[in-house]
Protein backbone atom coordinates (compact mmCIF):
# COMPACT_ATOMS: atom_id res chain seq x y z
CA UNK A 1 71.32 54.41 -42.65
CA UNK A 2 68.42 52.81 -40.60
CA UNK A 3 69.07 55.57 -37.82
CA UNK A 4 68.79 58.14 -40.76
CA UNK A 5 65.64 56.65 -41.62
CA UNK A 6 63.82 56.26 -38.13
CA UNK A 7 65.38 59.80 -37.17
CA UNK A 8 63.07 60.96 -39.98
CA UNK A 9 59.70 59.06 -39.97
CA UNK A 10 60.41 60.78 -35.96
CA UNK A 11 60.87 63.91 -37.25
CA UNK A 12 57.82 63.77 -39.65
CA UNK A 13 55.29 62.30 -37.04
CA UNK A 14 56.62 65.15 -34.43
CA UNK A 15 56.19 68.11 -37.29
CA UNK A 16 52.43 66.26 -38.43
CA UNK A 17 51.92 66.19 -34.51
CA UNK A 18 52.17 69.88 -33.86
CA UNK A 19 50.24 70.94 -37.02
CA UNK A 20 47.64 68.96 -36.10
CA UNK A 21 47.51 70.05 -32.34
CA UNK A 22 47.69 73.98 -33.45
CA UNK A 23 45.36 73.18 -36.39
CA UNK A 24 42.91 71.75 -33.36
CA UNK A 25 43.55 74.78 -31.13
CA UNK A 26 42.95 77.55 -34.47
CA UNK A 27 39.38 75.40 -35.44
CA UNK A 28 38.30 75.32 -31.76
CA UNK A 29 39.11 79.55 -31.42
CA UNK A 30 37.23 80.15 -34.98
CA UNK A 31 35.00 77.47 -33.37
CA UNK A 32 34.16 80.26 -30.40
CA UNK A 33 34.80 83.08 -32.03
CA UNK A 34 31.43 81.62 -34.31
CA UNK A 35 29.16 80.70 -31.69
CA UNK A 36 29.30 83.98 -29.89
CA UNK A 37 28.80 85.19 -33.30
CA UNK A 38 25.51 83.18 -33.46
CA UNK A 39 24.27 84.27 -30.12
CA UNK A 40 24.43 87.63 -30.72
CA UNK A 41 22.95 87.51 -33.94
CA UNK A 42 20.74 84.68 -32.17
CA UNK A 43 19.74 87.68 -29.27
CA UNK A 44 18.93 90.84 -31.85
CA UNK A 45 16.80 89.02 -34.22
CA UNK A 46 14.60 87.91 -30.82
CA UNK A 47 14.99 91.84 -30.03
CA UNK A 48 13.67 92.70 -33.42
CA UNK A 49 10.65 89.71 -32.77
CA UNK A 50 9.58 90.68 -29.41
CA UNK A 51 9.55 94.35 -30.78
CA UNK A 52 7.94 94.03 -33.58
CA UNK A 53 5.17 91.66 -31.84
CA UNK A 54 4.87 94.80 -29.29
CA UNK A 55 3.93 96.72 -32.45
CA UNK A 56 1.91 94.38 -34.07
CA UNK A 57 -0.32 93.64 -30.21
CA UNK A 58 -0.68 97.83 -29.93
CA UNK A 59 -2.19 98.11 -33.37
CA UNK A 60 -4.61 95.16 -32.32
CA UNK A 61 -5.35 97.17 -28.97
CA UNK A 62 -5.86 100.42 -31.03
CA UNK A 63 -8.00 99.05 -33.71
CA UNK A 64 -10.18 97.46 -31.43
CA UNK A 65 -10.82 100.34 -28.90
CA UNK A 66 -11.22 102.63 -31.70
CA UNK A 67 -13.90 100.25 -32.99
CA UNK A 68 -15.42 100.14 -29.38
CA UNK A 69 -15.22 104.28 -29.86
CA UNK A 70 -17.11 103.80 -32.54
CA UNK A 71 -19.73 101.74 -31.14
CA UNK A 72 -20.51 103.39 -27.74
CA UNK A 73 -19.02 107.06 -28.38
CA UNK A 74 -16.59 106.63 -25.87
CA UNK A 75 -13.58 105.16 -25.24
CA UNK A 76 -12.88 101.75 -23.37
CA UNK A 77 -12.02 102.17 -19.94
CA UNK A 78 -9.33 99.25 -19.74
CA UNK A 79 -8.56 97.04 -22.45
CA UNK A 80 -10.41 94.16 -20.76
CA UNK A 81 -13.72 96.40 -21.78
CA UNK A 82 -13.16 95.37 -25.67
CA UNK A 83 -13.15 91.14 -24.86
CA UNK A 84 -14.83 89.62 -26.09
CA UNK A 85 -16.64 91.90 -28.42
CA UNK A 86 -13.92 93.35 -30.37
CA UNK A 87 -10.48 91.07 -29.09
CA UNK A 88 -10.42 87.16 -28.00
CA UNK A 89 -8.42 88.22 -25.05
CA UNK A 90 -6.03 90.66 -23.97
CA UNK A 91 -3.01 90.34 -25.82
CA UNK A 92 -0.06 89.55 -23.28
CA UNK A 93 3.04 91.80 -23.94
CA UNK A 94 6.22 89.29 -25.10
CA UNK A 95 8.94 91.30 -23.04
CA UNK A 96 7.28 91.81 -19.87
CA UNK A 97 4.90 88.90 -20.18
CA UNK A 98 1.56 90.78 -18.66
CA UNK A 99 -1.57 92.15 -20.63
CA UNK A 100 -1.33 94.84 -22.71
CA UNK A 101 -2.37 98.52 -21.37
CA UNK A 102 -4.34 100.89 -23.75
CA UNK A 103 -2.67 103.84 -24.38
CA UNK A 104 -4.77 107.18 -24.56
């Protein structure tokens, strides 16, 4: 009987063992599976940023040489003509990291 008894409490530990091995190996492959998730989802929402900030910067660079237009009944000549009348500064683009260029 004792053998019967230690061959299970063996048997039990070996079973709880391997569950708890594969249940380590399935949480670290969900584990993965969800942080490439994240990135990805991490990467298009800075996408959408960066391109809606592109947007947003043109608009500022449109509204202000069309004000200059306005003023002197021409247009600016480079967007460096419209600081620091009608902008603070150039607005830097977020992808490429230089100053903005008007566009005709």
């Amino acid at each position: 009987m004792p053998t019967r008894s230690r061959g299970r409490k063996f048997c039990k530990m070996k079973h709880v063992g391997f569950r708890g091995a594969h249940s380590g190996l399935k949480y670290r492959i969900e584990e993965l599976i969800t942080a490439a998730e994240t990135k990805a989802a991490r990467d298009r929402t800075e996408q959408k940023w960066k391109a809606q900030q592109v947007r947003t910067r043109t608009l500022m660079l449109d509204f202000a040489a069309h004000a200059h237009e306005l003023d002197k009944s021409h247009r600016p000549a480079s967007a460096s003509d419209l600081v620091p009348t009608y902008l603070k500064s150039v607005p830097i683009d977020p992808v490429t990291g230089k100053e903005m260029k008007l566009t005709p």
